[in-house]
Protein backbone atom coordinates (compact mmCIF):
# COMPACT_ATOMS: atom_id res chain seq x y z
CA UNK A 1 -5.15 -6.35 13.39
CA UNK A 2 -3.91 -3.96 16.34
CA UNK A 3 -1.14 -2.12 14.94
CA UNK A 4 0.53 0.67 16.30
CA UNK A 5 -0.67 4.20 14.42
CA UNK A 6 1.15 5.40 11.94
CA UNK A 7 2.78 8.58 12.43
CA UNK A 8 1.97 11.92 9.54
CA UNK A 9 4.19 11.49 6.86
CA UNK A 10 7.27 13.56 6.68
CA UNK A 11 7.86 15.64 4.24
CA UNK A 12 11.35 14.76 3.31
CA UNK A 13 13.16 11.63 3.93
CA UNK A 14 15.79 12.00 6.82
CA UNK A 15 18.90 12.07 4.21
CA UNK A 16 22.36 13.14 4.47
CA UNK A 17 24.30 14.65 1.54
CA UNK A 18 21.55 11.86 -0.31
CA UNK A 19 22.00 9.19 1.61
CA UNK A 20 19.31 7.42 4.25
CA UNK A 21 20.03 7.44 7.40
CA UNK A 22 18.96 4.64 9.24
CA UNK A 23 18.86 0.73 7.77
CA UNK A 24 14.81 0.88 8.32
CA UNK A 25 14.58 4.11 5.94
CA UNK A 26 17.24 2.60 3.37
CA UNK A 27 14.57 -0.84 3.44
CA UNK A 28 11.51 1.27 3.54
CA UNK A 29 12.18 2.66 0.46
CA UNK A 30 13.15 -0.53 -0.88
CA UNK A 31 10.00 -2.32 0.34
CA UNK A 32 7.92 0.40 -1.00
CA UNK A 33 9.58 0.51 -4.29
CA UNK A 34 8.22 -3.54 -4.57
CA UNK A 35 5.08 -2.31 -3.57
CA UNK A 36 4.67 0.30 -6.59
CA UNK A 37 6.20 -2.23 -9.14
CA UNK A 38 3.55 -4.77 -7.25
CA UNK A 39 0.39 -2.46 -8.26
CA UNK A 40 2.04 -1.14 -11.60
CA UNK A 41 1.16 -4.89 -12.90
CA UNK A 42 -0.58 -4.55 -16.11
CA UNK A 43 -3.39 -7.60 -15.30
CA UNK A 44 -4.74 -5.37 -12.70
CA UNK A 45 -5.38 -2.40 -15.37
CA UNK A 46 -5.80 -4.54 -18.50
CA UNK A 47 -7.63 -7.67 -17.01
CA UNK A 48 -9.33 -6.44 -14.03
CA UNK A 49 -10.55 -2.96 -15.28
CA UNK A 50 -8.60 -0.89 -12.58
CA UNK A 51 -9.07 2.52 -14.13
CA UNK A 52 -5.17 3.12 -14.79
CA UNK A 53 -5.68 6.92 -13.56
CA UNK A 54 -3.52 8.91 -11.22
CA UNK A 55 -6.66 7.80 -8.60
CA UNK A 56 -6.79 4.20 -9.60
CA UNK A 57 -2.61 3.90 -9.30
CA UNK A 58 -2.98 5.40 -6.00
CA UNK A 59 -5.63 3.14 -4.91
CA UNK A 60 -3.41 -0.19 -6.03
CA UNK A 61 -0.28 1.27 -4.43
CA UNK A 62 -2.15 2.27 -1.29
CA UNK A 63 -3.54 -1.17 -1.25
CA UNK A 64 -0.07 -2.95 -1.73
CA UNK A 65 1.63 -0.61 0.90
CA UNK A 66 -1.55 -1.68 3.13
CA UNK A 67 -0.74 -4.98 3.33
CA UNK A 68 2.90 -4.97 3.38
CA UNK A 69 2.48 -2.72 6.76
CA UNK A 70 0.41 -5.31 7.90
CA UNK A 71 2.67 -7.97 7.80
CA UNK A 72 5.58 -5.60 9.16
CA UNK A 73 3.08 -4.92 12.05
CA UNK A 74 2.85 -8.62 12.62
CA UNK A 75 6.35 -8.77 13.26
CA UNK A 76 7.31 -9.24 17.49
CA UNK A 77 9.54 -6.84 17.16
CA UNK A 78 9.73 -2.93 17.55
CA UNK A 79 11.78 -3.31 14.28
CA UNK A 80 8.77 -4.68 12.08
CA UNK A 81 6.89 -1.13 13.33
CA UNK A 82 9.55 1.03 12.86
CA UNK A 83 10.22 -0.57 8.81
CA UNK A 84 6.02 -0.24 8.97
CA UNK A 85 6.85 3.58 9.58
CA UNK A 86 9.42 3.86 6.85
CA UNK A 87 7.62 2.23 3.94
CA UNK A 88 4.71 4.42 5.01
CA UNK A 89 7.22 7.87 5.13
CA UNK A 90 8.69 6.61 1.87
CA UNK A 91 4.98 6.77 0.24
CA UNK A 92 4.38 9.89 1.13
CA UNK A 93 7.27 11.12 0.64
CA UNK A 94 7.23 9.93 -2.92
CA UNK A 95 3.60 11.13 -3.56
CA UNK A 96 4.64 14.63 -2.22
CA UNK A 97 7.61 14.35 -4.89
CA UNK A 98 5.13 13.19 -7.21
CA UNK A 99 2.64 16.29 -7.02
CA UNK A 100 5.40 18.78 -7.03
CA UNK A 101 6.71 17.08 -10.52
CA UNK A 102 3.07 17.47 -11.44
CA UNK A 103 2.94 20.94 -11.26
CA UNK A 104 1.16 21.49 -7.69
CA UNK A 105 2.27 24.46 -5.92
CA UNK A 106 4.21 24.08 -3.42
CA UNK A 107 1.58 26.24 -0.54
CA UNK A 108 -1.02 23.74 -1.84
CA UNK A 109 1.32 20.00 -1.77
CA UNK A 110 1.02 19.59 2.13
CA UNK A 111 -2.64 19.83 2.21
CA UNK A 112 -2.67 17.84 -1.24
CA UNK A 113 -0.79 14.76 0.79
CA UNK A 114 -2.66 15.31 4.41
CA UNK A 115 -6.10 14.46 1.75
CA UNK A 116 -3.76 11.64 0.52
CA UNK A 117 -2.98 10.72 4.27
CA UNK A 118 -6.44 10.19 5.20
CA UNK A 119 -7.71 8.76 2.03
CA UNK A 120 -4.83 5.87 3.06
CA UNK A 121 -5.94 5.78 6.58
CA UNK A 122 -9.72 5.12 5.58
CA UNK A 123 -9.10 2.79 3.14
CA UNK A 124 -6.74 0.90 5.30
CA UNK A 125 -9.52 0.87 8.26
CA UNK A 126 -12.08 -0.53 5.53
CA UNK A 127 -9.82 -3.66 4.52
CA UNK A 128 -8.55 -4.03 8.04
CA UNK A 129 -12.46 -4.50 8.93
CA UNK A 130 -13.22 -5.98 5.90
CA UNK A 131 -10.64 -9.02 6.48
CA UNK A 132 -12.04 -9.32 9.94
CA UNK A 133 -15.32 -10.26 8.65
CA UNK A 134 -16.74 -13.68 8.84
CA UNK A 135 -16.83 -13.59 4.88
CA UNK A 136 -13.91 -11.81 4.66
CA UNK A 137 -13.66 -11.92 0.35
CA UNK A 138 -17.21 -10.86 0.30
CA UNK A 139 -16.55 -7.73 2.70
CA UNK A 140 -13.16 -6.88 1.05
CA UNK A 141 -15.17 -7.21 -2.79
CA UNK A 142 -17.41 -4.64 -1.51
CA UNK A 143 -14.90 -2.23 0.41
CA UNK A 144 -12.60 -3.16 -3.13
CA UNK A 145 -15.76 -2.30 -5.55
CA UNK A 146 -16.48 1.38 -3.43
CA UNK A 147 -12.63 2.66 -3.20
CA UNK A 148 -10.98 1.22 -6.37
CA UNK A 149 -13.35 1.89 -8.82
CA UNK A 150 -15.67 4.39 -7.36
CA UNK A 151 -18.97 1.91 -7.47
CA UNK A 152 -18.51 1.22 -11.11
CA UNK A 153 -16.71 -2.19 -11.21
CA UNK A 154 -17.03 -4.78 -13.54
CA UNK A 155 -18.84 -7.50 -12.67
CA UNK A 156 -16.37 -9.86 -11.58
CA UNK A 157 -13.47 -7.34 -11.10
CA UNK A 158 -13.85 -6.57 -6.79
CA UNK A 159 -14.38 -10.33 -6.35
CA UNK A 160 -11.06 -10.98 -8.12
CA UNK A 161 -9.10 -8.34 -6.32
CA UNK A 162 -10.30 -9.65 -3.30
CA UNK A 163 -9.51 -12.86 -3.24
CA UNK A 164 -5.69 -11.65 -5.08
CA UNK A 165 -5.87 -9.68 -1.62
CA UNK A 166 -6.74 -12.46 0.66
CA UNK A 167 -3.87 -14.53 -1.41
CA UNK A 168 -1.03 -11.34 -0.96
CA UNK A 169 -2.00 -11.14 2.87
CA UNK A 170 -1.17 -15.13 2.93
CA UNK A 171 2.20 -14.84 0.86
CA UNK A 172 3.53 -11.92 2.52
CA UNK A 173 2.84 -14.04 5.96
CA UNK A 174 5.26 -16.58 5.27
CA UNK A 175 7.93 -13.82 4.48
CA UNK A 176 10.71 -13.71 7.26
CA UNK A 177 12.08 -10.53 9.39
CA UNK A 178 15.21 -11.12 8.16
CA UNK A 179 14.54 -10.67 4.47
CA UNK A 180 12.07 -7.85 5.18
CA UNK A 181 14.45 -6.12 7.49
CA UNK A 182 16.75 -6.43 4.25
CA UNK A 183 14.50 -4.86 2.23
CA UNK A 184 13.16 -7.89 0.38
CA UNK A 185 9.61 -9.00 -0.41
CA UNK A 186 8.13 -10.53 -3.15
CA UNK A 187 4.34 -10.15 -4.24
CA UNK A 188 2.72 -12.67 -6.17
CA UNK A 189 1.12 -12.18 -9.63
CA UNK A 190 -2.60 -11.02 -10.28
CA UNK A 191 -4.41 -13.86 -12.19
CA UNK A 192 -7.74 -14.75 -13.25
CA UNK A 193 -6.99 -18.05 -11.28
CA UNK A 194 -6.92 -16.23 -7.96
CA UNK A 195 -10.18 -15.71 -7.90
């Protein structure tokens, strides 16, 4: 899909005395908070073999976030790309939150979520192309099988995940502006029947 680049993270959310700013940052960090409670899903670490490490969780988050910016991009608007922009400020936001709780110095945390920035950014250009292939679950199994877990999958596992993907991509289609603009989305549940 042609969507309009994402801009670098910020490092803090625009806030004053704690509060958002702006109704796209306020359901940004709403959208993204369905996102992480989307990829927490314990199928996806107990069914499906998702190594539940900080690199696995990062993976299923990035790939949630991925296709809920999708969808915003979809949107006719300049609103859908500026709510794109917050849910992807909110994640990094939140992972630079998240290595600084974990101990990372704080020289070291900007070039910690630049790594994290570009890890995103590939990964996002490998499902983008992936979904634009004439056997798109195929494509997506194998981009799935080499980010997610590394070339080690289980057998069935990327083939799964892909076709959960393909399903997501559907679902979050049929979502409306107004309810996204509102900060509400809904994800559906990872199965063995999606694949």
């Amino acid at each position: 899909m042609n969507q309009p680049a994402l801009r670098p993270p910020v490092s803090k959310p625009s806030r004053l005395f704690g509060l958002f700013t702006s109704r796209p940052e306020r359901a940004g960090y709403t959208l993204y908070g369905a996102a992480v409670a989307a990829a927490r899903m314990p199928a996806f670490y107990t069914d499906w073999g998702v190594p539940d490490t900080l690199d696995g969780r990062f993976d299923l988050v990035g790939l949630h976030v991925y296709l809920l910016i999708e969808r915003l991009n979809t949107l006719p608007t300049k609103a859908g790309a500026a709510l794109a922009q917050a849910v992807f400020d909110a994640m990094f936001s939140d992972m630079d939150i998240n290595l600084r709780e974990m101990g990372v110095g704080d020289l070291s945390v900007g070039a910690k979520v630049r790594q994290m920035w570009e890890a995103f950014h590939g990964r996002a250009n490998a499902y983008g192309a992936a979904l634009k292939d004439l056997a798109p679950q195929a494509a997506l199994a194998e981009a799935l099988a080499r980010n997610v877990w590394r070339g080690a999958a289980p057998d069935a596992a990327p083939g799964l995940l892909a076709a959960y993907v393909i399903a997501q991509a559907s679902h979050l289609a049929a979502q409306d502006m107004a309810g996204l603009a509102a900060g509400k989305v809904t994800f559906i549940s990872p199965t063995r029947e999606d694949g």
